[in-house]
Protein backbone atom coordinates (compact mmCIF):
# COMPACT_ATOMS: atom_id res chain seq x y z
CA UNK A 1 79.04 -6.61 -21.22
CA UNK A 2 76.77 -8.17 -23.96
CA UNK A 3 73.58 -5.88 -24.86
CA UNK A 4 71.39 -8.29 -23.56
CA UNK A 5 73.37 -8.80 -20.30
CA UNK A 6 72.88 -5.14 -19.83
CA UNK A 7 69.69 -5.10 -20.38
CA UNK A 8 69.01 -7.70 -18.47
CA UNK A 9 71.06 -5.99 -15.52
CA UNK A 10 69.05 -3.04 -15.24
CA UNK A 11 65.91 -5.12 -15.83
CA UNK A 12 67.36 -6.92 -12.59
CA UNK A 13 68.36 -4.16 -10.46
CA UNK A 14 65.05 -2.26 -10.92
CA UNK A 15 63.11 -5.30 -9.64
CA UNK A 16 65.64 -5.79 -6.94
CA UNK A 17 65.90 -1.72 -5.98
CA UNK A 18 62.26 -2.54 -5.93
CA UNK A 19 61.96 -5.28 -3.21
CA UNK A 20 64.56 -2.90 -1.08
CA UNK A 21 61.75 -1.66 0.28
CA UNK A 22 59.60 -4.71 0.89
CA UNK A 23 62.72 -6.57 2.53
CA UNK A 24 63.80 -3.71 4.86
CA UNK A 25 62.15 -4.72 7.56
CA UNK A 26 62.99 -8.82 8.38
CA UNK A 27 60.28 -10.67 9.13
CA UNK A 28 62.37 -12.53 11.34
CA UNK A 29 64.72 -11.87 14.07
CA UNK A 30 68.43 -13.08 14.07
CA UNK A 31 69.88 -14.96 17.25
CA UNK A 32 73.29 -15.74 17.13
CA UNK A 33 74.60 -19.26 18.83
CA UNK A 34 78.20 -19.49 18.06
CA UNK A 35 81.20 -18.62 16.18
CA UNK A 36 83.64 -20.69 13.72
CA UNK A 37 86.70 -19.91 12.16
CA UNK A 38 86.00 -20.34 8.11
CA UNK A 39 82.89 -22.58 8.32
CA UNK A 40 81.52 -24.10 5.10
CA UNK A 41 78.79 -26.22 5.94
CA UNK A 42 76.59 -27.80 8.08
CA UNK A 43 74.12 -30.76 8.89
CA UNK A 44 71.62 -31.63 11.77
CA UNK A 45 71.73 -34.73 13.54
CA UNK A 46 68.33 -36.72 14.02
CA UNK A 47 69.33 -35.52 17.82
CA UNK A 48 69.47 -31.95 17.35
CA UNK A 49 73.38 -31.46 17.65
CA UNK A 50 75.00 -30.02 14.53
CA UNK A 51 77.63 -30.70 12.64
CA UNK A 52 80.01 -27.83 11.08
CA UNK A 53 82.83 -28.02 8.89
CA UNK A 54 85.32 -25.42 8.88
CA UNK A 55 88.10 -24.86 5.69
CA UNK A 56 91.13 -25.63 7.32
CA UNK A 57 90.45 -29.24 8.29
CA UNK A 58 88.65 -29.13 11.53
CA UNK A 59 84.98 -30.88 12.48
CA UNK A 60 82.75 -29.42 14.86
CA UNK A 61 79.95 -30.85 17.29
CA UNK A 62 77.52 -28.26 18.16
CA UNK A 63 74.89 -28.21 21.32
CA UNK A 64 72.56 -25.28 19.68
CA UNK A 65 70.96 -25.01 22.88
CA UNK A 66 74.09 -23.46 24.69
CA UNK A 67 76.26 -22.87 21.12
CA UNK A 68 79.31 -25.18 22.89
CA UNK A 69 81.16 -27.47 20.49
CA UNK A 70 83.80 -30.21 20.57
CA UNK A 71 86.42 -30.96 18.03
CA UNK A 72 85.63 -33.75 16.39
CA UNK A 73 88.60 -36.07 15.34
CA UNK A 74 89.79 -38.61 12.79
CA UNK A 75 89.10 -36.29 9.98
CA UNK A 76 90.63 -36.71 7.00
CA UNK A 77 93.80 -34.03 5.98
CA UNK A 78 92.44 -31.63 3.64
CA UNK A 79 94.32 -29.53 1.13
CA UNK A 80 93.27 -25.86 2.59
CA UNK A 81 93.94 -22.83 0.14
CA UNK A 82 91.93 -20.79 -2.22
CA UNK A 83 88.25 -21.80 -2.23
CA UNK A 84 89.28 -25.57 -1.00
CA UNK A 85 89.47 -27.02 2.60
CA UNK A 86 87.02 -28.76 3.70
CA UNK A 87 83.34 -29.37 2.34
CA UNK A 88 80.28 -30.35 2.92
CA UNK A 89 79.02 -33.18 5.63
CA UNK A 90 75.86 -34.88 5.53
CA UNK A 91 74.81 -37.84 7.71
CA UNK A 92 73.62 -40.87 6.24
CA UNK A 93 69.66 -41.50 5.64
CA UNK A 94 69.75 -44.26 8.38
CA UNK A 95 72.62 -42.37 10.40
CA UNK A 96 69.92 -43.38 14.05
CA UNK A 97 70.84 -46.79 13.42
CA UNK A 98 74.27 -46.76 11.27
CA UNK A 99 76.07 -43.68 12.90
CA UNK A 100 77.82 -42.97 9.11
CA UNK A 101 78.43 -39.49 7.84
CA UNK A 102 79.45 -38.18 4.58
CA UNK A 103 82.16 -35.75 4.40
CA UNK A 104 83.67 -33.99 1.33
CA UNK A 105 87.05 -32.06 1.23
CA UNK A 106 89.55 -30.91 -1.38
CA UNK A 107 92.30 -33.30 -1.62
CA UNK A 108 96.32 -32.72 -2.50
CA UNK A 109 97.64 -35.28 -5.22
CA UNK A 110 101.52 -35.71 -6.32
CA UNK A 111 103.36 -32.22 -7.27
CA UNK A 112 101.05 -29.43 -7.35
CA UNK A 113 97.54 -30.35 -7.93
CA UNK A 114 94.17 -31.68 -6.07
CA UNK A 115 91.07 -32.29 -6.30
CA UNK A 116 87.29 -33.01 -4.60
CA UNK A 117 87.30 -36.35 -2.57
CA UNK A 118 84.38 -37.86 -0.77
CA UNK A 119 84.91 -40.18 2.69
CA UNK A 120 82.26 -41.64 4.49
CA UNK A 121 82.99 -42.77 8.58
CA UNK A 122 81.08 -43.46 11.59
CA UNK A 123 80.63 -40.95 14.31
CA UNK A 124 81.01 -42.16 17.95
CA UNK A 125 79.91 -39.21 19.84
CA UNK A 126 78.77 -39.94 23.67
CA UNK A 127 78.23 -37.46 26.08
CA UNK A 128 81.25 -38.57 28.42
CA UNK A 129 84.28 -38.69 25.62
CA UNK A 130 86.01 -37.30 22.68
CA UNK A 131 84.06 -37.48 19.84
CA UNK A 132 85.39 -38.81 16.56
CA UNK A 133 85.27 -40.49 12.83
CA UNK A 134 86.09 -44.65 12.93
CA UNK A 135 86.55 -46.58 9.30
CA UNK A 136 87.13 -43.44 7.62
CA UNK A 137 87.13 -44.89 3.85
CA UNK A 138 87.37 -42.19 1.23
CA UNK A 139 84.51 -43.82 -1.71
CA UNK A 140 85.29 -41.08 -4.42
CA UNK A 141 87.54 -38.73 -6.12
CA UNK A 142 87.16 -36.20 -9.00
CA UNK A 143 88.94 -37.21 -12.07
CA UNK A 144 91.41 -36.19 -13.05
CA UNK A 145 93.10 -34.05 -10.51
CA UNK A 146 94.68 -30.31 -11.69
CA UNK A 147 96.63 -28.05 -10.59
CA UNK A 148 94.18 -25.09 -9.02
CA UNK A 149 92.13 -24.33 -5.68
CA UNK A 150 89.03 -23.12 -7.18
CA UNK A 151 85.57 -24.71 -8.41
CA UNK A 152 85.30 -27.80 -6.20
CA UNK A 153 81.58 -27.90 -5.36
CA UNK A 154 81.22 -30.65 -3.61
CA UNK A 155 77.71 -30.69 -2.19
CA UNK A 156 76.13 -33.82 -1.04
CA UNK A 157 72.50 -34.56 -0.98
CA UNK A 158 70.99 -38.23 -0.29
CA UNK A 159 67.32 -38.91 -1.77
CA UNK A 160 64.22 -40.81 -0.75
CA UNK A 161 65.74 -43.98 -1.99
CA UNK A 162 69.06 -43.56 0.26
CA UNK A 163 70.47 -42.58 -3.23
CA UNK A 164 73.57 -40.12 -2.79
CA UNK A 165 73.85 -36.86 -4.79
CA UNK A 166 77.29 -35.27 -5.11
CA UNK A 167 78.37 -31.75 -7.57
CA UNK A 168 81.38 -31.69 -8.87
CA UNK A 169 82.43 -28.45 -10.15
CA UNK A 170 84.88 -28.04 -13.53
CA UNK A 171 88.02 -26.89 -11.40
CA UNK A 172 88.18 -23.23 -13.23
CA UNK A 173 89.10 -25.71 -16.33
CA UNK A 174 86.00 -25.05 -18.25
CA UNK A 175 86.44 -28.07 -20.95
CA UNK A 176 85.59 -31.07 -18.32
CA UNK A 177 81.78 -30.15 -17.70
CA UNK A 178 81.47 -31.65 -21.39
CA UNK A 179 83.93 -34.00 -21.45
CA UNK A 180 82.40 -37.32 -20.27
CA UNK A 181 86.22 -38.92 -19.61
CA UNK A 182 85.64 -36.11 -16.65
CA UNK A 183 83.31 -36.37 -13.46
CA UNK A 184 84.19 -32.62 -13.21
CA UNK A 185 81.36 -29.99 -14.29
CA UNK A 186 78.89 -32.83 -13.51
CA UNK A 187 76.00 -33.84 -10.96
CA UNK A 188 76.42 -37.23 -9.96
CA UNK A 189 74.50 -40.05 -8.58
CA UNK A 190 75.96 -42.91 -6.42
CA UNK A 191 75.30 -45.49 -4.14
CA UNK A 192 76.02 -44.72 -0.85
CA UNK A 193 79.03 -46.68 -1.17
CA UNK A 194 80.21 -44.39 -3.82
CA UNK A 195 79.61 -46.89 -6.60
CA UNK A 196 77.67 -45.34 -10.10
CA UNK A 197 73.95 -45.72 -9.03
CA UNK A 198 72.05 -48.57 -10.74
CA UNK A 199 70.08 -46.63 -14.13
CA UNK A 200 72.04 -43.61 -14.46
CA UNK A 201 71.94 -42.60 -18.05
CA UNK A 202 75.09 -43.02 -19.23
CA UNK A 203 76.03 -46.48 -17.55
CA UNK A 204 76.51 -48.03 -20.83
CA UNK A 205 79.51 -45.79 -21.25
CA UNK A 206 81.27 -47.00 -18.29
CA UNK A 207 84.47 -45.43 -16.35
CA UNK A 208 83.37 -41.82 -14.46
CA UNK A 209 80.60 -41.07 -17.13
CA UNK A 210 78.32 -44.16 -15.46
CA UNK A 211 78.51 -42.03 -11.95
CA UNK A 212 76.87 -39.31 -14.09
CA UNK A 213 73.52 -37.99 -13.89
CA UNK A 214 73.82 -34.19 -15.58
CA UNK A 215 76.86 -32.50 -17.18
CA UNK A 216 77.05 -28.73 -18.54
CA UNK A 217 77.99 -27.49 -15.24
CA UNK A 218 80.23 -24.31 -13.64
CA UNK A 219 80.66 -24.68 -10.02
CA UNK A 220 77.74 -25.74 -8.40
CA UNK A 221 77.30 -25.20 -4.45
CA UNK A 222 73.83 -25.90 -3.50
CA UNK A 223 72.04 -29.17 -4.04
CA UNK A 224 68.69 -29.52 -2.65
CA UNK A 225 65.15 -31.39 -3.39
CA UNK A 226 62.27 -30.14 -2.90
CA UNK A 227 58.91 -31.12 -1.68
CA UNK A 228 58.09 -33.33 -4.62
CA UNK A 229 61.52 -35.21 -4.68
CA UNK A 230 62.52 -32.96 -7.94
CA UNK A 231 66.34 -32.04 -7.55
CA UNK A 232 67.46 -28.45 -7.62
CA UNK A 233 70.94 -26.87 -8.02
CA UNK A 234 72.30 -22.96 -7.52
CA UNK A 235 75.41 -22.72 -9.29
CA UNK A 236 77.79 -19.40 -9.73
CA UNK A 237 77.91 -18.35 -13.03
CA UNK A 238 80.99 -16.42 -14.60
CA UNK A 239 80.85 -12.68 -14.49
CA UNK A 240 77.15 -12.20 -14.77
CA UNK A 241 74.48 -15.53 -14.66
CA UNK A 242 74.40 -16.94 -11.43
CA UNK A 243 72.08 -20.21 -12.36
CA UNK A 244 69.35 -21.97 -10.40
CA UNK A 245 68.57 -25.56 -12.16
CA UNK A 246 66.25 -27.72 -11.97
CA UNK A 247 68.06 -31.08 -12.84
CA UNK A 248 66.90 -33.77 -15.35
CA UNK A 249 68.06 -37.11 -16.04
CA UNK A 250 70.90 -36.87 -18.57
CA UNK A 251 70.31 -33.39 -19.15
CA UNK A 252 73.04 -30.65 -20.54
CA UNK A 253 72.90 -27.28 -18.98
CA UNK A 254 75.54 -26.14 -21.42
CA UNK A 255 78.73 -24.77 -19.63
CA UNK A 256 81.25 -23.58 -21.34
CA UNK A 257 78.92 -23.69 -24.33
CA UNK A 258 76.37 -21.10 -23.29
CA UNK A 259 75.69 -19.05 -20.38
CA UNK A 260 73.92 -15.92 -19.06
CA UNK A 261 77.25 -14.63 -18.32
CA UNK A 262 80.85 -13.90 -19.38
CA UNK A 263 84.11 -14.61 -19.14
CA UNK A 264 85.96 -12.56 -16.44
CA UNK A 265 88.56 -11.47 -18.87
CA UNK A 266 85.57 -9.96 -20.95
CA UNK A 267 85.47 -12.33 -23.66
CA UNK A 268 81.74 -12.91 -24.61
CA UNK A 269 79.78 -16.53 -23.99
CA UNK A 270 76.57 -16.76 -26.00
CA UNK A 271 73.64 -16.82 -23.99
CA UNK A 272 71.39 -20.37 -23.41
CA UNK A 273 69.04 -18.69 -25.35
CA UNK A 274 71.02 -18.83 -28.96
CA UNK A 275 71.51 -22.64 -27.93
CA UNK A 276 68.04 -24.78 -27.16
CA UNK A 277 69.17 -27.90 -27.38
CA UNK A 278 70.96 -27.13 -23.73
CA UNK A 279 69.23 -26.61 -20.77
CA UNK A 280 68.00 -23.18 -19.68
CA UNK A 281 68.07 -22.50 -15.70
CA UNK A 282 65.08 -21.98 -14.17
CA UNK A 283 65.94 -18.19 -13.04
CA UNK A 284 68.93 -16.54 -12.79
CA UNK A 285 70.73 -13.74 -11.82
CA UNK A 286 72.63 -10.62 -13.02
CA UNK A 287 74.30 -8.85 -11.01
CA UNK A 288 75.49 -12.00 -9.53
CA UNK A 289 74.14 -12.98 -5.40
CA UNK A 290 76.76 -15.67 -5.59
CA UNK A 291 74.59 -18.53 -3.98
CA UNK A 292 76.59 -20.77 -1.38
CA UNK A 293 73.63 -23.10 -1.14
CA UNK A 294 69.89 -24.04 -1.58
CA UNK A 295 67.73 -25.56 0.66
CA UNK A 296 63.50 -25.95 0.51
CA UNK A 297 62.09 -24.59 2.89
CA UNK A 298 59.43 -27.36 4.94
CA UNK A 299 58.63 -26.56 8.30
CA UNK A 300 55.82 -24.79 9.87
CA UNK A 301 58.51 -22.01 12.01
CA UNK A 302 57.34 -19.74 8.62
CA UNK A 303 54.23 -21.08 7.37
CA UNK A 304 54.21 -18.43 5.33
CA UNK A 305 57.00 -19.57 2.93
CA UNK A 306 56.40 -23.85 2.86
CA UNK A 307 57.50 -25.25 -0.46
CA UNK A 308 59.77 -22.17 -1.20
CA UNK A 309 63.49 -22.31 -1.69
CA UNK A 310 66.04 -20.66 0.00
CA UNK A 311 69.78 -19.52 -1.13
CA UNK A 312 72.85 -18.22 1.13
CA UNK A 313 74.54 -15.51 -1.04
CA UNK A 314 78.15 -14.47 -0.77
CA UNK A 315 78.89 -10.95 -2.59
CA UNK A 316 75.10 -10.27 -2.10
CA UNK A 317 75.76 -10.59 1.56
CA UNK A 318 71.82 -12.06 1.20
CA UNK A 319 69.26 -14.66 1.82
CA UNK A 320 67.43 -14.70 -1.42
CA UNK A 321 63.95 -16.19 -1.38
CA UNK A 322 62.49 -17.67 -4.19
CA UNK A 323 58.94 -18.91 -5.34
CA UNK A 324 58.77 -22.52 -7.11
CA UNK A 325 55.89 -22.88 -10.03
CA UNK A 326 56.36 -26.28 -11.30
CA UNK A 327 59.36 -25.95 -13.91
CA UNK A 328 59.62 -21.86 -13.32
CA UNK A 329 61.13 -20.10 -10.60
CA UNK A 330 61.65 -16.09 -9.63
CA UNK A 331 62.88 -14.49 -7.29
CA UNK A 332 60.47 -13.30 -4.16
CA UNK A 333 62.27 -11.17 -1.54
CA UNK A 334 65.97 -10.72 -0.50
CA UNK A 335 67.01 -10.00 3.25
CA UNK A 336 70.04 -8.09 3.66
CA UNK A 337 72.37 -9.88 6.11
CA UNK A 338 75.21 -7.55 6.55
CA UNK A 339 78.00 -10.51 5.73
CA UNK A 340 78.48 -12.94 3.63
CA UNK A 341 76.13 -16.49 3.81
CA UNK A 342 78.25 -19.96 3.41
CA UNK A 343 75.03 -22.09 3.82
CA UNK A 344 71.65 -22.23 4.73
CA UNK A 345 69.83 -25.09 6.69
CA UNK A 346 66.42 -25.67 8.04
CA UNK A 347 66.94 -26.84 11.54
CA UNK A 348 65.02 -30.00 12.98
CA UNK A 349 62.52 -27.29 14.99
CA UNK A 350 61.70 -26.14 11.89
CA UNK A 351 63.23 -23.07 11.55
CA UNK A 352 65.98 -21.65 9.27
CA UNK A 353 70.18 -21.79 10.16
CA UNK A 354 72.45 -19.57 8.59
CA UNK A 355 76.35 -19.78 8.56
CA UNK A 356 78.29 -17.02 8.05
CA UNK A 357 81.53 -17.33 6.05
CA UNK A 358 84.85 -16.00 7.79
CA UNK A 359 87.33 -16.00 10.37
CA UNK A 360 84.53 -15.47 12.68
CA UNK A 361 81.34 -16.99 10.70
CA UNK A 362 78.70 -16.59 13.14
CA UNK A 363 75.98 -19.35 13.53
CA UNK A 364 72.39 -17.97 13.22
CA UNK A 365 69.01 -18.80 14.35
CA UNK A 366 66.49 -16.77 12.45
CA UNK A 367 62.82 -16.77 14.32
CA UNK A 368 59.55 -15.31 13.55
CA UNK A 369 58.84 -11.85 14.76
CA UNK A 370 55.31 -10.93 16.84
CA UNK A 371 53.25 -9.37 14.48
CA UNK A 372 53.22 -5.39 15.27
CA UNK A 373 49.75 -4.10 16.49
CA UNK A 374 47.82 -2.10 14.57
């Protein structure tokens, strides 16, 4: 590891060994409403009923009040091995009146490779029959496709203007996040017919590079905005330099260039520090929390933390809480979950979701606990 890795390590684990204490006790209590085998993400309905993905190609229709859920069908195939399957799903802005939802998945091409595709459909879901996609039409696809199952991001994240977000993680093929003949290693703004939004910064250049809004990036799994409509990213870094961004037009976060971390084989990246002209994160982290996701925090369930954002880690087997201020970001408590997090959601109660990742990922409800008397 790099001296300043190392340093920054121990610098790390003293202020987390510090917060040990602090987080021991949850401030919440943990309900759990279902199972899934291998979820990966999830999205309210303006109903209440959730949507879950899991990796091997199913779609799930969740009652939270009684945890029961129906197979959802018409999905598309997915190509389900290493860390692809299926992705995210989001419904669309206006999904009361359109029905559509947004659903991302790894894809298999000719011979042995794949890549990230995005499909859009509409959900016909009634009470008395089987609910399912109609007018699936897949709107985008990474470029090109490579052989590989890692590093497909996919998130999806629609603004305030009905503008659709999408990551698209470099594949484990480092070069593309700075090659702009690549949508890989890039956050990406679209229409929400998949088209290259109108004034994205690189429209002149045509092809993929007009769909692109940021480049420089690993493998980015959490896309989120917050209160103020700024856009947010977590991203895993290699070994060492797990990344939270905050995203600016036509900005270069500098991946494979720079980062806080390493190559697994050992071979030393410089660190965004020895590189201004890319973009720092906002915070990161070694010892890697491998963040699944990111959402803001809004409702009024934990008053306590409004505006803050919240990230689902993997190894870390953690939420991770962490204070916005402006441009600057740190890290404010961690809660041990005892398993792995695939995603974080804020429910339409106004409470926090988790999803555990696994054969048997558990759906949880986190809620306040009574204050103790003293």
């Amino acid at each position: 590891m790099k001296p300043q890795l190392l340093v920054a390590a121990v610098a790390f684990a003293v202020f987390t060994g510090a917060c040990a204490g602090a987080t021991g006790q949850r401030p919440f209590g943990v309900e759990s409403v279902a199972k899934f085998d291998e979820p990966w993400a999830m999205s309210f309905l303006p109903d209440g009923r959730l949507l879950v993905t899991e990796k091997k190609g199913r779609l799930k229709l969740v009652d939270v009040t009684n945890g029961n859920s129906r197979d959802v069908a018409g999905v598309p195939d997915v190509d389900y091995g290493g860390q692809g399957g299926f992705g995210d799903v989001v419904p669309h802005p206006d999904f009361a009146t359109n029905g559509i939802v947004y659903l991302s998945y790894a894809e298999a091409g000719e011979g042995d490779i794949r890549g990230a595709a995005l499909a859009r459909a509409k959900l016909v879901a009634t009470d008395d029959g089987e609910p399912r996609l109609e007018g699936l039409e897949v709107i985008w696809r990474q470029v090109p496709k490579v052989e590989g199952r890692g590093h497909y991001g996919h998130r999806i994240a629609f603004d305030g203007e009905g503008k659709l977000w999408l990551s698209s993680s470099e594949r484990q093929k480092f070069d593309p996040a700075q090659d702009m003949a690549s949508n890989m290693g890039k956050i990406l703004r679209l229409e929400d017919d998949g088209r290259p939004a109108a004034g994205n910064p690189f429209a002149e250049d045509g092809g993929v590079a007009a769909e692109v809004w940021s480049l420089g990036h690993r493998n980015v799994l959490g896309l989120a905005f917050d209160a103020g409509g700024q856009l947010w990213d977590v991203e895993m870094g290699p070994a060492g330099g797990d990344e939270l961004n905050l995203v600016e037009r036509g900005g270069n976060y500098g991946y494979p260039i720079v980062s806080n971390g390493d190559h697994y084989d050992g071979t030393p990246i410089p660190d965004h520090d020895t590189r201004p002209e890319f973009i720092a994160p906002a915070a990161h982290w070694t010892p890697v929390i491998s963040p699944s996701s990111l959402v803001f925090y809004g409702g009024d369930v934990f008053p306590q933390w409004k505006g803050d954002a919240f990230i689902g880690g993997l190894s870390s087997q953690s939420l991770v809480r962490v204070e916005i201020d402006g441009r600057q970001a740190r890290e404010a408590e961690r809660f041990d979950m005892g398993q792995r997090i695939r995603e974080v959601e804020q429910g339409p109660e106004g409470g926090l979701w988790l999803l555990e990742d696994g054969k048997a990922g558990r759906l949880l409800k986190l809620t306040p606990k009574p204050p103790t008397a003293g």
